[in-house]
Each structure stands twice: as C-alpha cells, then as structure tokens.
Protein backbone atom coordinates (compact mmCIF):
# COMPACT_ATOMS: atom_id res chain seq x y z
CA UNK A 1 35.94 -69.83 116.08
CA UNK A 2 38.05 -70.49 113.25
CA UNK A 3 35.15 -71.77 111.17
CA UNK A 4 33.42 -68.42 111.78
CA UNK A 5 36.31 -66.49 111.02
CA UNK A 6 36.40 -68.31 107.43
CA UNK A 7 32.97 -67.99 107.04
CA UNK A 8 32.77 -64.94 107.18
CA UNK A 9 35.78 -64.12 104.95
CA UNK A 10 34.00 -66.10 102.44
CA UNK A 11 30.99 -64.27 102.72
CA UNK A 12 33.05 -60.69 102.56
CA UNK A 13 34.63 -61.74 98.96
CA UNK A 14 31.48 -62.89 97.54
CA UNK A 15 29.47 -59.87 97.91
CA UNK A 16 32.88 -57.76 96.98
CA UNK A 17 32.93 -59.66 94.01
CA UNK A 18 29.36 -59.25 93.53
CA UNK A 19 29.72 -55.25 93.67
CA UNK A 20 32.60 -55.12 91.33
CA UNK A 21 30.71 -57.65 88.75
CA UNK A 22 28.06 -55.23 89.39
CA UNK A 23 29.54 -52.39 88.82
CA UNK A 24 31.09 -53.83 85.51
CA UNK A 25 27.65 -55.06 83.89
CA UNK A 26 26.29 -51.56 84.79
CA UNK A 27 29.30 -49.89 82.79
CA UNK A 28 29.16 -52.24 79.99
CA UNK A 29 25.28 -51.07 80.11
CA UNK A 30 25.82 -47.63 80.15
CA UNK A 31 27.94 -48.22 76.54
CA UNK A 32 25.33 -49.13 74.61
CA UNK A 33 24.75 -45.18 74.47
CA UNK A 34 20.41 -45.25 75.27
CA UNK A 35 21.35 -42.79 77.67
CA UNK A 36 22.67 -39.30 75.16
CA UNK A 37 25.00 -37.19 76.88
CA UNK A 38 23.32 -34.02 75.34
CA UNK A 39 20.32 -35.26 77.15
CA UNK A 40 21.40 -34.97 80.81
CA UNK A 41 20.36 -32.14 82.30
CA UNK A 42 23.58 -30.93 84.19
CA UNK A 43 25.85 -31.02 80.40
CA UNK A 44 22.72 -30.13 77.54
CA UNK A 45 23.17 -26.59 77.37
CA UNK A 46 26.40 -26.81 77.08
CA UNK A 47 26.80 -29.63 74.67
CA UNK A 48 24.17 -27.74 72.48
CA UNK A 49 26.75 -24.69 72.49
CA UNK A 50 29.40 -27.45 71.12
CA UNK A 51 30.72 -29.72 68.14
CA UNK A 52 33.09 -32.98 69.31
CA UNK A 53 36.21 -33.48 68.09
CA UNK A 54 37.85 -37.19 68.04
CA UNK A 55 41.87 -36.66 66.41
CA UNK A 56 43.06 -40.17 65.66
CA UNK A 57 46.81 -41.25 63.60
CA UNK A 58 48.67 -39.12 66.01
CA UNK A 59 46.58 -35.96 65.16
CA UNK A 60 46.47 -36.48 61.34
CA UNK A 61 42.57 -38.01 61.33
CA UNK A 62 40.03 -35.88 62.36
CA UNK A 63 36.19 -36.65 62.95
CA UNK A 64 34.27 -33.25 63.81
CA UNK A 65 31.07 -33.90 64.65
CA UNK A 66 28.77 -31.09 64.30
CA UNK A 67 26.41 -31.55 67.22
CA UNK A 68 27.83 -32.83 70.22
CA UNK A 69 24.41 -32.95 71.85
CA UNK A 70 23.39 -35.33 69.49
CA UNK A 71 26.80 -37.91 69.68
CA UNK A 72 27.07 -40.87 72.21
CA UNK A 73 29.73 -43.53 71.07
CA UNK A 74 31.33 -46.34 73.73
CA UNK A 75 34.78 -45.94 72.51
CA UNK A 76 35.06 -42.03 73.00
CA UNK A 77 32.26 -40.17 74.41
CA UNK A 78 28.77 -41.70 76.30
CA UNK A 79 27.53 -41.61 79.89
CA UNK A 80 27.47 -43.60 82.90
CA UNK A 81 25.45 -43.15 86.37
CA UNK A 82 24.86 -39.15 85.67
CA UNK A 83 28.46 -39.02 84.57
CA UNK A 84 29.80 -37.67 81.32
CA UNK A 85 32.47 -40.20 80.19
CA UNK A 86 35.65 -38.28 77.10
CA UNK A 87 37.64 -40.94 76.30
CA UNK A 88 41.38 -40.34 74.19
CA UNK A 89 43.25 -43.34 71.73
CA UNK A 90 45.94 -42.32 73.82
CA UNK A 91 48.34 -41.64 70.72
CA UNK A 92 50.75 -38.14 70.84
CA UNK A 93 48.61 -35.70 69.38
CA UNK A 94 45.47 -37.45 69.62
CA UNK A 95 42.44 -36.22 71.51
CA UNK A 96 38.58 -36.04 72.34
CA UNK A 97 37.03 -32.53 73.08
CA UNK A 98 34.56 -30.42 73.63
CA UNK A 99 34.70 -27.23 71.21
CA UNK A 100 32.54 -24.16 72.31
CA UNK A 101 30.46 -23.61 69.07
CA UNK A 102 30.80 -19.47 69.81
CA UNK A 103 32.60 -16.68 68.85
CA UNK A 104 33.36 -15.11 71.94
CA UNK A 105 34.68 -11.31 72.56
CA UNK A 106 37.14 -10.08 75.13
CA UNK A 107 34.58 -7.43 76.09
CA UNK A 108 32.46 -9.81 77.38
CA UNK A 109 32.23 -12.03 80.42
CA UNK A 110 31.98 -15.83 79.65
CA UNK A 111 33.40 -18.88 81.35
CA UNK A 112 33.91 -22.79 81.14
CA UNK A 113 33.18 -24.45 84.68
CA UNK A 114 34.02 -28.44 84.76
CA UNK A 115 34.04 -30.80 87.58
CA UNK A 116 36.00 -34.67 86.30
CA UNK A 117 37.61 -36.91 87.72
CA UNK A 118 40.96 -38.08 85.13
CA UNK A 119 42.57 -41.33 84.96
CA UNK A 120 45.31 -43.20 82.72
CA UNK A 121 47.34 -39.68 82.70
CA UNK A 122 50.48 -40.01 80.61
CA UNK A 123 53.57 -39.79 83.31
CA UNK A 124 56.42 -40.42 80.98
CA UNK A 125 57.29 -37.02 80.41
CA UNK A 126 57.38 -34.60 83.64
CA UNK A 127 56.85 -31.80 81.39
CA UNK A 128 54.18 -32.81 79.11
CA UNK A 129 50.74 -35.09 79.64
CA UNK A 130 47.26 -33.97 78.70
CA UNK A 131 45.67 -31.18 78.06
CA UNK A 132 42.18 -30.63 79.99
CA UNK A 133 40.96 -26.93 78.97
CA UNK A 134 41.44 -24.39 76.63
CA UNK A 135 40.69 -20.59 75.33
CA UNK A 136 41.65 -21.10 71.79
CA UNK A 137 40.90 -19.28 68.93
CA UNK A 138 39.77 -19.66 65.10
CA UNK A 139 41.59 -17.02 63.37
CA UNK A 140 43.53 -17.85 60.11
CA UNK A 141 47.53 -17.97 61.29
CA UNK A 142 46.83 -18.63 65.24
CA UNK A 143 48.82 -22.02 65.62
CA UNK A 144 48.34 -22.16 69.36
CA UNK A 145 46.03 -21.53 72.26
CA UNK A 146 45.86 -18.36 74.45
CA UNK A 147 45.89 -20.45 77.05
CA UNK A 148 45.32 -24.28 78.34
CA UNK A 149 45.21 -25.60 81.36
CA UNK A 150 47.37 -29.61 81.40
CA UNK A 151 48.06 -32.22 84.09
CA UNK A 152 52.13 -32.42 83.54
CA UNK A 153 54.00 -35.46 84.10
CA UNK A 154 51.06 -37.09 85.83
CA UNK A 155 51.67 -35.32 89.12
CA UNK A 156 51.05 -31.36 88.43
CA UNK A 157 47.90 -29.43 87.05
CA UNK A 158 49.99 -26.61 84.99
CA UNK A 159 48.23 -23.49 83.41
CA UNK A 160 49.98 -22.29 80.28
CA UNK A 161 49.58 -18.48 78.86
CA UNK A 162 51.04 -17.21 75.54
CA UNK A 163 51.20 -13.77 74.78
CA UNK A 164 51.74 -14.84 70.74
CA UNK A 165 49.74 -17.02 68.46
CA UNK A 166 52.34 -18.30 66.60
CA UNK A 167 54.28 -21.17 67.87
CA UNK A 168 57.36 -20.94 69.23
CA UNK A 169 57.26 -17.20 69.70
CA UNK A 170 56.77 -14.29 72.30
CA UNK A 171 56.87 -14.54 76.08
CA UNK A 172 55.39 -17.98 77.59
CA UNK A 173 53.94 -17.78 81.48
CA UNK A 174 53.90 -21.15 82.65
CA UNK A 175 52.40 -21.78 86.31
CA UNK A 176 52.31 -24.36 88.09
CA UNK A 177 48.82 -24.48 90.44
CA UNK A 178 48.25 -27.57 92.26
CA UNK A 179 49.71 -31.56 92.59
CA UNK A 180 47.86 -34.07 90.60
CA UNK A 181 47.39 -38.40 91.47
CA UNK A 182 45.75 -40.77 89.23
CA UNK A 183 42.07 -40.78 89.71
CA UNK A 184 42.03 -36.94 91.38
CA UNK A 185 38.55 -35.19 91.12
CA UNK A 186 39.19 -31.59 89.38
CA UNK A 187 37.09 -28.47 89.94
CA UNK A 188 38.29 -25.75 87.33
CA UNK A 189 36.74 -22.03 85.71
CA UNK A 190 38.29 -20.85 82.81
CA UNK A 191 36.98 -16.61 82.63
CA UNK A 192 37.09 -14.27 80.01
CA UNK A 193 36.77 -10.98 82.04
CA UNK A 194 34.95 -8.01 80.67
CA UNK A 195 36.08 -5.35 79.83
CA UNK A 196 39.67 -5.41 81.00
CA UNK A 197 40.96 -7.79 78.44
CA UNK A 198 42.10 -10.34 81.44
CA UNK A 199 41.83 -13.60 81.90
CA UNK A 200 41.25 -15.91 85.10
CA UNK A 201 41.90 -19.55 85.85
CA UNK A 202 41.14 -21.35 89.18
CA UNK A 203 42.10 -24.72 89.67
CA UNK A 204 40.79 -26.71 92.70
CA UNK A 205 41.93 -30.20 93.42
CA UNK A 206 39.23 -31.33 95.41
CA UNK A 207 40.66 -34.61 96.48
CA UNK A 208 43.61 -33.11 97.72
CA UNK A 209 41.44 -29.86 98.61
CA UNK A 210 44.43 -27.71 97.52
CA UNK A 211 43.46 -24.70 95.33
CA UNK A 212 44.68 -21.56 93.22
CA UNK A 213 43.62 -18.94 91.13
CA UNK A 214 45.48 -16.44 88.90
CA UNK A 215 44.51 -13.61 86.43
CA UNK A 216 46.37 -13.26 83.52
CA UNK A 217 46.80 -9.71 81.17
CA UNK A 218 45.82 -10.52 77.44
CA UNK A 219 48.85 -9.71 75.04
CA UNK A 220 47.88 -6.93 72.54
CA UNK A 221 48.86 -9.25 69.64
CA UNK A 222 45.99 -11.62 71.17
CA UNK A 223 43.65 -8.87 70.92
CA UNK A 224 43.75 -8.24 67.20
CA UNK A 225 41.79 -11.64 67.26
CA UNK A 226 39.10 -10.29 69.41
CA UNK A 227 35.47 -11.74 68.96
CA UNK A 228 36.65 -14.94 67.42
CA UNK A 229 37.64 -16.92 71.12
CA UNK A 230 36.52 -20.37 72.79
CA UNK A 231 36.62 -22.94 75.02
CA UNK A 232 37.51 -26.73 74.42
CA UNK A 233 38.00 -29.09 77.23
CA UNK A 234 38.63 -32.85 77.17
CA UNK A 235 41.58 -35.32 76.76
CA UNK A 236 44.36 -33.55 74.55
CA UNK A 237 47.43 -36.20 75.27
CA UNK A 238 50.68 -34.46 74.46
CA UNK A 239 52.68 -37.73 74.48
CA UNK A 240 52.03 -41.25 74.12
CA UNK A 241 50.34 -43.46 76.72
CA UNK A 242 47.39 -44.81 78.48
CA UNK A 243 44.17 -43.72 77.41
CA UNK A 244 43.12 -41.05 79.53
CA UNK A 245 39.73 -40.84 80.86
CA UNK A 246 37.82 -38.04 81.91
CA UNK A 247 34.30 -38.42 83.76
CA UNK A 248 32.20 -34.86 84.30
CA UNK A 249 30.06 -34.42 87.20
CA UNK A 250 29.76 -31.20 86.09
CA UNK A 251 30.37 -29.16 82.72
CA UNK A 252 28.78 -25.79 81.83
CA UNK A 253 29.04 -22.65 79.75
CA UNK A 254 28.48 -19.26 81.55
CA UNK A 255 27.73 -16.29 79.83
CA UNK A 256 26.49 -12.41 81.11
C-alpha cells in the first residue's frame, strides 16, 4: 500500500511538472512575436484605431509607435494563447498603452470595453498603483486626464474624475468601485454619452463577481476641449515596483 501511495505521488509531480514546463516553452514560444497582436481577430480593429506608447527613465523616454497593429515585441507588448499580453518596466512614471488614434466629441457616443487579467500590481502605496484606462485629451495646456480608472494600493479598482485640466486644480471626485487581488480578471466600459456631455464607467471584478457603475457630469471647463478626446488603456504605474502585467481577453472600440 505504501508503495502505491508513492507511486502514485511520483507520477502526480511528474506530469505537474510536465504542464508547468509546458506551459513555460509555450510562453517562451509565444515571444518570438509570429503571432501580431493587430492580427487577432478579437483586438485588430481596435489596434488599427491606435498608436503604442512604451515611457521608459521614469517617464522621461518615450517610444510612440505609430501603428500599434503593426508592433509585437517580447519585452512589452505580443500575444500568447488568444491573449493580448502589455507589459510595464515597472519604474514611477513609466508605462505601456494603448492610445485611441481619434478625435472624439462629447456629442457623440463612443466607448472602450476591455476584459484583462493584471498581475505584479504595485502595493506600496495604498493610494497610488497603476493606471488601467483613460479619457484623456490632446489639447495644448491639458496636463491631466478627464478621467482614469487605477487599481490603488494593490487591493482597490478606483475611478478618478477631474472637473479641471490643469493639475492640481478644481474639484477631484474620487470613487472607489470594487476590491482588487493579484491576478483578478477585470471587465470594464469606459462611455462617452451623447449628447448630455456625461460620462459612464462600470467596473466588474469578475473573479470576485462584485460590480459598479457610475455616471459622471462633464465640467464646462472640460468642454471647451470638445472633439479632441480618447481612450488609452494599459499599464500606467504611478509608483515604483513589480512589472505589472496585463493580459486582454477582450479589448474593443465602440462607436454609434
């Protein structure tokens, strides 16, 4: 009995090492970028609508890359299994995104809808981690986004409005929507609404299955930038840490 116990112990940690060497060749495979992100079907139209952005020094070096349909490098951006793999240095300041290549207007309904799974989240600061999604805008003088949406601390998924552009003034809503553990799969819709100059987030932790949603009122300072608005979405680490990684099951642009 005792031999049969052992032998079959044995036999269970072989074939789990055999999955998890696996599971590692197949990764290492993926990174050798035959497989173009911009050629998936569930993220092409959207990476055609987008140029990459890779920040390096702590925010000072910036690589823009024109096309991200066209971009597939191991260290920052490729894919894996049907899986869109972002990848930050992990540096304050640094990050890897995804930057809407539109000019979008308030008076006109458009969205950014992602399903990812994020891991390596910077916990040393309970107020500040990485940013995941954005409504930004390219106006000369704005200095921040309208609004982002930022796992905090490692254990909170946060949605930030401003009603200014420039930093550190006007009214700040900060909201806190759902708990957040390494490794949490992410289901969030960023909406311009038409016509009513508001603005909708819904966040749904799906591991956790706890959701929210909340519409936000655009400031009328924001609005004297109207038609110049997009989305980014990615791995914007506010402090220093880990290098976080994002995987997409799902990533899209909607427009009306």
């Amino acid at each position: 009995m005792i031999n049969n116990r052992f032998l079959s112990l044995f036999v269970l940690l072989v074939f789990s090492n055999l999955i998890i060497h696996s599971q590692e060749l197949s990764e290492d495979n993926c990174k050798v970028c035959t497989v173009l992100p911009g050629s998936v079907d569930e993220f092409k139209s959207a990476l055609i609508d987008s140029k990459l952005h890779y920040y390096t020094d702590n925010g000072k070096t910036k690589l823009d890359l024109k096309k991200a349909e066209e971009i597939c490098d191991a260290n920052y951006f490729y894919t894996c299994n049907g899986l869109m793999f972002l990848i930050s240095t992990g540096q304050k300041n640094d990050r890897t995104e995804i930057r809407q290549d539109k000019n979008l207007s308030l008076n006109d309904y458009s969205a950014m809808h992602f399903i990812a799974k994020f891991e390596n989240v910077p916990d040393t600061n309970s107020r500040k981690g990485v940013t995941i999604g954005q409504i930004h805008n390219d106006t000369k003088g704005v200095k921040r986004p309208l609004l982002r949406v930022e796992i905090a601390g490692g254990n909170a998924i946060k949605v930030i409005v401003t009603d200014s552009y420039i930093k550190n003034e006007g009214n700040v809503e900060n909201d806190f929507f759902t708990s957040f553990k390494e490794k949490d799969e992410v289901e969030c819709k960023i909406e311009i609404n038409d016509s009513d100059d508001k603005i909708t987030v819904f966040v749904n932790n799906l591991t956790q299955d706890k959701k929210e949603s909340k519409t936000y009122n655009v400031s009328d300072l924001w609005k004297e930038m109207d038609g110049n608005f997009y989305f980014k979405a990615g791995a914007y680490t506010q402090v220093s840490g880990p290098k976080t990684k994002v995987s997409y099951s799902k990533f899209q642009f909607v427009y009306e």
